[in-house]
N, C-alpha and C. Protein backbone atom coordinates (compact mmCIF):
# COMPACT_ATOMS: atom_id res chain seq x y z
N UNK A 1 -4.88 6.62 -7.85
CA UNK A 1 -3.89 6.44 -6.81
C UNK A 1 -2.81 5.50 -7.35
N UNK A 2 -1.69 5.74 -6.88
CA UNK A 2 -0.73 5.08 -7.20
C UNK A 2 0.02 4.32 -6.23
N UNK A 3 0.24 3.09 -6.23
CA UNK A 3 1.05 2.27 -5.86
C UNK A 3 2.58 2.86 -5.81
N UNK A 4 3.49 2.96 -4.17
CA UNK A 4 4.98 3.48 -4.77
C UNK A 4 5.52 2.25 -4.01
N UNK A 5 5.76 1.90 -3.17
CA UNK A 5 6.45 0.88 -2.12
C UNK A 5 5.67 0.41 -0.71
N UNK A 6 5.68 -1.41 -0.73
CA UNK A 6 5.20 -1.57 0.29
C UNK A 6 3.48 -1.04 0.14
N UNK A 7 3.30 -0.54 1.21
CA UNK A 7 1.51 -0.49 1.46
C UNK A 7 1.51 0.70 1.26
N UNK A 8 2.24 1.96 0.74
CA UNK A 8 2.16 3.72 1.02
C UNK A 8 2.34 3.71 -1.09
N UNK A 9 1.13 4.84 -0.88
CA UNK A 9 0.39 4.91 -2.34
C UNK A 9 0.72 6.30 -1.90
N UNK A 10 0.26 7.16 -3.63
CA UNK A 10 0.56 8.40 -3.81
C UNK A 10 -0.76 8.84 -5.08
N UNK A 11 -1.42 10.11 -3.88
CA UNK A 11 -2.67 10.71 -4.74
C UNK A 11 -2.31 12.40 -5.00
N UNK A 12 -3.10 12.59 -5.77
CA UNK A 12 -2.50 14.51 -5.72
C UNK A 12 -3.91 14.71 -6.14
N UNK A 13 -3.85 16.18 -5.45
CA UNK A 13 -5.42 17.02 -5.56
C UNK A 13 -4.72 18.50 -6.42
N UNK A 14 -5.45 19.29 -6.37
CA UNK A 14 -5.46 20.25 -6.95
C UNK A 14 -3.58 21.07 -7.00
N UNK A 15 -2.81 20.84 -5.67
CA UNK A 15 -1.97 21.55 -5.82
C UNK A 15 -1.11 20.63 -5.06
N UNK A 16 -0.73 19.56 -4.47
CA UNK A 16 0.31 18.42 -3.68
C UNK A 16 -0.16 17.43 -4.11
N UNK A 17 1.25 16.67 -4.02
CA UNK A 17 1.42 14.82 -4.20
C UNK A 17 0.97 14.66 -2.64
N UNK A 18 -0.01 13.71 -2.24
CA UNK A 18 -0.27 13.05 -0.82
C UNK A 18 0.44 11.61 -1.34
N UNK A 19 1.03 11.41 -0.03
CA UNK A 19 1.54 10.06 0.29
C UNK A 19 1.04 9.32 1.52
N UNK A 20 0.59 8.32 1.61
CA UNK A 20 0.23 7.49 3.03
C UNK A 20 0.24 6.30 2.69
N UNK A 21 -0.43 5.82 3.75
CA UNK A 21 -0.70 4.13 3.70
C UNK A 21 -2.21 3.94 3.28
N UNK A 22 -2.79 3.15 2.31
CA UNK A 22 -4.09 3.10 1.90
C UNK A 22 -4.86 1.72 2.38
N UNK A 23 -6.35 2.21 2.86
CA UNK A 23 -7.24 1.32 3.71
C UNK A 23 -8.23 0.99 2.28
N UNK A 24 -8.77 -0.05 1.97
CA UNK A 24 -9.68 -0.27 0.88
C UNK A 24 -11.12 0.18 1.55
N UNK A 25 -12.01 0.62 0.26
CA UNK A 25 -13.11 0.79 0.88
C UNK A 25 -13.64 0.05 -0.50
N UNK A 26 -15.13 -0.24 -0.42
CA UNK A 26 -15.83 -0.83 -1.57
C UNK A 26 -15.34 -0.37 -3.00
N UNK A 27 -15.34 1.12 -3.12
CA UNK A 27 -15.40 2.19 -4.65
C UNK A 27 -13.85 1.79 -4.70
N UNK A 28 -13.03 2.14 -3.70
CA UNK A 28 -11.95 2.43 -4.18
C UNK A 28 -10.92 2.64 -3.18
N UNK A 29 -9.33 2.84 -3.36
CA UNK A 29 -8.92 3.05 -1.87
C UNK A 29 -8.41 4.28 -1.65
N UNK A 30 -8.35 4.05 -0.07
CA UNK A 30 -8.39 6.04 0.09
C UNK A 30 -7.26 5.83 1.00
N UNK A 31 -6.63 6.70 1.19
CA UNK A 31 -5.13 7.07 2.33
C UNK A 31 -5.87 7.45 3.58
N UNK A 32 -4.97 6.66 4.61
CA UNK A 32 -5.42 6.68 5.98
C UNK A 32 -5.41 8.01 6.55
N UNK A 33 -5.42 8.57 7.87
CA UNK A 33 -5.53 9.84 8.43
C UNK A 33 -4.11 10.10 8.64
N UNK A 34 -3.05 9.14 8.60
CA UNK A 34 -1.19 9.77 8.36
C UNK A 34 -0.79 10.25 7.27
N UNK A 35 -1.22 10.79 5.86
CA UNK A 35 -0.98 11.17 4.84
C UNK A 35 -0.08 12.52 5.22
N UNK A 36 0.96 12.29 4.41
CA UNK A 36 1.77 13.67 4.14
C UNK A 36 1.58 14.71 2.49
N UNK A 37 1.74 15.70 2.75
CA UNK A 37 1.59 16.41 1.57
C UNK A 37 2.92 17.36 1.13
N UNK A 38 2.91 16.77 -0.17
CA UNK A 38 4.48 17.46 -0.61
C UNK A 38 4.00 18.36 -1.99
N UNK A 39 4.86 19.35 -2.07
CA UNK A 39 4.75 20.37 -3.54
C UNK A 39 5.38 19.38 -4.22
N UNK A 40 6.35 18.59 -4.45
CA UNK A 40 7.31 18.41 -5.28
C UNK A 40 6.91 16.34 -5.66
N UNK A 41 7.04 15.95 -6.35
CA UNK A 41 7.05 14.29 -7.06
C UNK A 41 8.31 13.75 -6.29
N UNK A 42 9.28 14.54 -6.43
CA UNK A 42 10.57 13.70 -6.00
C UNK A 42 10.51 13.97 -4.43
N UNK A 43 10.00 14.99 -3.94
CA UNK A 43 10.36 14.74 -2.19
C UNK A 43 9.52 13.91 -2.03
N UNK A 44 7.84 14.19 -2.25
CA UNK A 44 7.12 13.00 -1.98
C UNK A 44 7.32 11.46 -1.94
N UNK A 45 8.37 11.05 -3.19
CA UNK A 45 8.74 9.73 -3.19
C UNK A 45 10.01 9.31 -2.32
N UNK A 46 11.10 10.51 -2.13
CA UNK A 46 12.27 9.90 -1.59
C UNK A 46 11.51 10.57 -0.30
N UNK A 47 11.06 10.90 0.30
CA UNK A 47 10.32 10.44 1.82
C UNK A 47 9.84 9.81 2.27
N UNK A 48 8.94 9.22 1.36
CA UNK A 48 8.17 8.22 1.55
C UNK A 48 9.26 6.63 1.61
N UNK A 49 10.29 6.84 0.59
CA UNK A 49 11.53 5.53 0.88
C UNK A 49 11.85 5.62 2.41
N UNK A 50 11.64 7.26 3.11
CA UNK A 50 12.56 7.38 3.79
C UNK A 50 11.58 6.57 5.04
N UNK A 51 10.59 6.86 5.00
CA UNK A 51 9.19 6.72 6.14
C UNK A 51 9.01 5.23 6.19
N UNK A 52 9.36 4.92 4.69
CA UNK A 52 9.38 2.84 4.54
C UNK A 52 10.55 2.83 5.44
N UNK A 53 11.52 2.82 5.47
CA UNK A 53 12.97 2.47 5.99
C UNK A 53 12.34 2.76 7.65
N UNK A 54 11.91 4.10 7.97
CA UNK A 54 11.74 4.10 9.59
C UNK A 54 10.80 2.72 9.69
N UNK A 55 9.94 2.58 8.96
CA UNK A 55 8.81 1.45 9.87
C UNK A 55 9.39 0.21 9.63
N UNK A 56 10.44 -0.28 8.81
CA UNK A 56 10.73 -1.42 8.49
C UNK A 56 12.18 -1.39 10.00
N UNK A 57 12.64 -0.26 10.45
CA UNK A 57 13.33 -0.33 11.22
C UNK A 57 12.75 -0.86 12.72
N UNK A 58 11.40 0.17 13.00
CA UNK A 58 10.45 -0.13 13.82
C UNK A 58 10.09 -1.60 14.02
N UNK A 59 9.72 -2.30 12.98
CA UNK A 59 9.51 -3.55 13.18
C UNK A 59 10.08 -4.47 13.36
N UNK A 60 11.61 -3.93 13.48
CA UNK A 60 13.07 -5.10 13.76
C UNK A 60 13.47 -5.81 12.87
N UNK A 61 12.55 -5.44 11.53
CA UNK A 61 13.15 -5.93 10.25
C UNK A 61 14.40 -5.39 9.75
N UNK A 62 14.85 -4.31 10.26
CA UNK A 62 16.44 -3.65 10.02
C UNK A 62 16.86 -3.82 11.65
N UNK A 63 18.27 -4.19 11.62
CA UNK A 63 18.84 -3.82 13.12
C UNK A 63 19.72 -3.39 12.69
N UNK A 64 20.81 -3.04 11.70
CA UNK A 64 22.16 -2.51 12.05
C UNK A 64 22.07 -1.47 10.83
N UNK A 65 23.18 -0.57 11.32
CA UNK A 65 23.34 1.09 9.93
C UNK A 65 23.69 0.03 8.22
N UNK A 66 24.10 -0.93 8.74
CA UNK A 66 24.42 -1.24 7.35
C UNK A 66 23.39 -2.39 6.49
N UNK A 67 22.21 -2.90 7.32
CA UNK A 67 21.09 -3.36 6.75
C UNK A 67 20.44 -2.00 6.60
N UNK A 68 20.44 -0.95 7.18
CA UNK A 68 19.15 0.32 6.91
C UNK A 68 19.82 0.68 6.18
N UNK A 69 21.18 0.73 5.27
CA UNK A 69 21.31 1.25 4.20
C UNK A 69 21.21 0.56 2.76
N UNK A 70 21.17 -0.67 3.16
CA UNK A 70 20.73 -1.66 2.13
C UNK A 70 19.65 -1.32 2.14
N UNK A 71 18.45 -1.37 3.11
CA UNK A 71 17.48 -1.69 3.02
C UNK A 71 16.74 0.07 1.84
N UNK A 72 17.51 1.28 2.55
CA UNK A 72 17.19 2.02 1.77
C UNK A 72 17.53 1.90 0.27
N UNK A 73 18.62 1.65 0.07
CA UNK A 73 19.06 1.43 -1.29
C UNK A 73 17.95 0.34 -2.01
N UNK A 74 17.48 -0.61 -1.76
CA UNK A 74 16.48 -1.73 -2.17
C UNK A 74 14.86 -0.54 -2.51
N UNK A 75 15.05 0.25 -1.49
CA UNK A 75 13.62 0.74 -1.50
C UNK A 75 13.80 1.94 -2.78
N UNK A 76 14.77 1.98 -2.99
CA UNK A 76 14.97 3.63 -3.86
C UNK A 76 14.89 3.01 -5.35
N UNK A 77 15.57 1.56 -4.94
CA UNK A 77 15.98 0.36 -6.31
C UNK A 77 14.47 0.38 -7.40
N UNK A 78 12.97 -0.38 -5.78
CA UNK A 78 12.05 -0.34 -6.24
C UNK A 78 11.37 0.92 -6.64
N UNK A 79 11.22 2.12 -6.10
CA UNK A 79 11.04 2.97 -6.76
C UNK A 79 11.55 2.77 -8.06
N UNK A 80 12.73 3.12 -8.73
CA UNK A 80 13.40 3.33 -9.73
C UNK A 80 12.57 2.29 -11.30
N UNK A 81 12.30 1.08 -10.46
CA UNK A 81 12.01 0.23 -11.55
C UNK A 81 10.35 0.05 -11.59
N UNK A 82 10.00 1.02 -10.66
CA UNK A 82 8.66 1.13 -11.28
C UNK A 82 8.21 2.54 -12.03
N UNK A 83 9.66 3.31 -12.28
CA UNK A 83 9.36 4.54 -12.99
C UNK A 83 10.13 3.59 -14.25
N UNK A 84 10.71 2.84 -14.42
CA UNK A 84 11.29 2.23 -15.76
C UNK A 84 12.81 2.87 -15.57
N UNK A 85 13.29 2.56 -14.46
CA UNK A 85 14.44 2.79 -14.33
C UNK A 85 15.07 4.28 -14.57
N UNK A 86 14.57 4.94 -14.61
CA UNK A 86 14.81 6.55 -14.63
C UNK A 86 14.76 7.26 -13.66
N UNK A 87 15.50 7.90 -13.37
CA UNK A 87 16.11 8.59 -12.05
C UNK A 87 14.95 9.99 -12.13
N UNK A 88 14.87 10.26 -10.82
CA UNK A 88 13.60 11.96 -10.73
C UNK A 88 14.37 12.41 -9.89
N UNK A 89 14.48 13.95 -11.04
CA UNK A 89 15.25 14.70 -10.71
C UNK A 89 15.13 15.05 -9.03
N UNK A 90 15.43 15.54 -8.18
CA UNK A 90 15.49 16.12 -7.23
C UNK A 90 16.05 17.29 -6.46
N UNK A 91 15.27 18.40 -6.31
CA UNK A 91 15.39 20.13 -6.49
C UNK A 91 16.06 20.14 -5.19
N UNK A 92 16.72 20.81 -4.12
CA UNK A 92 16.31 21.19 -3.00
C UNK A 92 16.56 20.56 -1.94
């Protein structure tokens, strides 16, 4: 499992990237029962920026269009620099 932003990790099974929020268990940690499933690496991650930005809005940690666009831009930032600064492509 992978760490992408905040508390929402990213696992893939046989044929989708899952994205959620992960609960620890003893072995190891597993994604809660909100997991989304994407065909693609890049929707999975720029949704998941997008799903950070709603809950960080939710929590009144963003109030205005121009902190939620910072705040997205920060979240796309961290993405970016935990791929080593390299942009993923995005189809669609």
């Amino acid at each position: 499992m992978i760490k992408l932003i905040r508390d929402y990790y990213l696992a893939v099974n046989g044929s989708s990237y899952i994205c959620g929020k992960a609960a620890s268990s003893r072995a190891e940690r597993l994604l809660r029962g909100s997991e989304r499933y994407y065909t693609s690496l890049s929707h999975a991650v720029a949704s998941t920026a997008e799903i950070a930005l709603r809950d960080a809005i939710a929590a009144g940690e963003v109030q205005t269009l121009r902190e939620a666009v910072e705040e997205l831009r920060r979240l796309r930032n961290e993405i970016l620099t935990a791929v080593g600064g390299k942009e993923v492509e995005q189809n669609g």
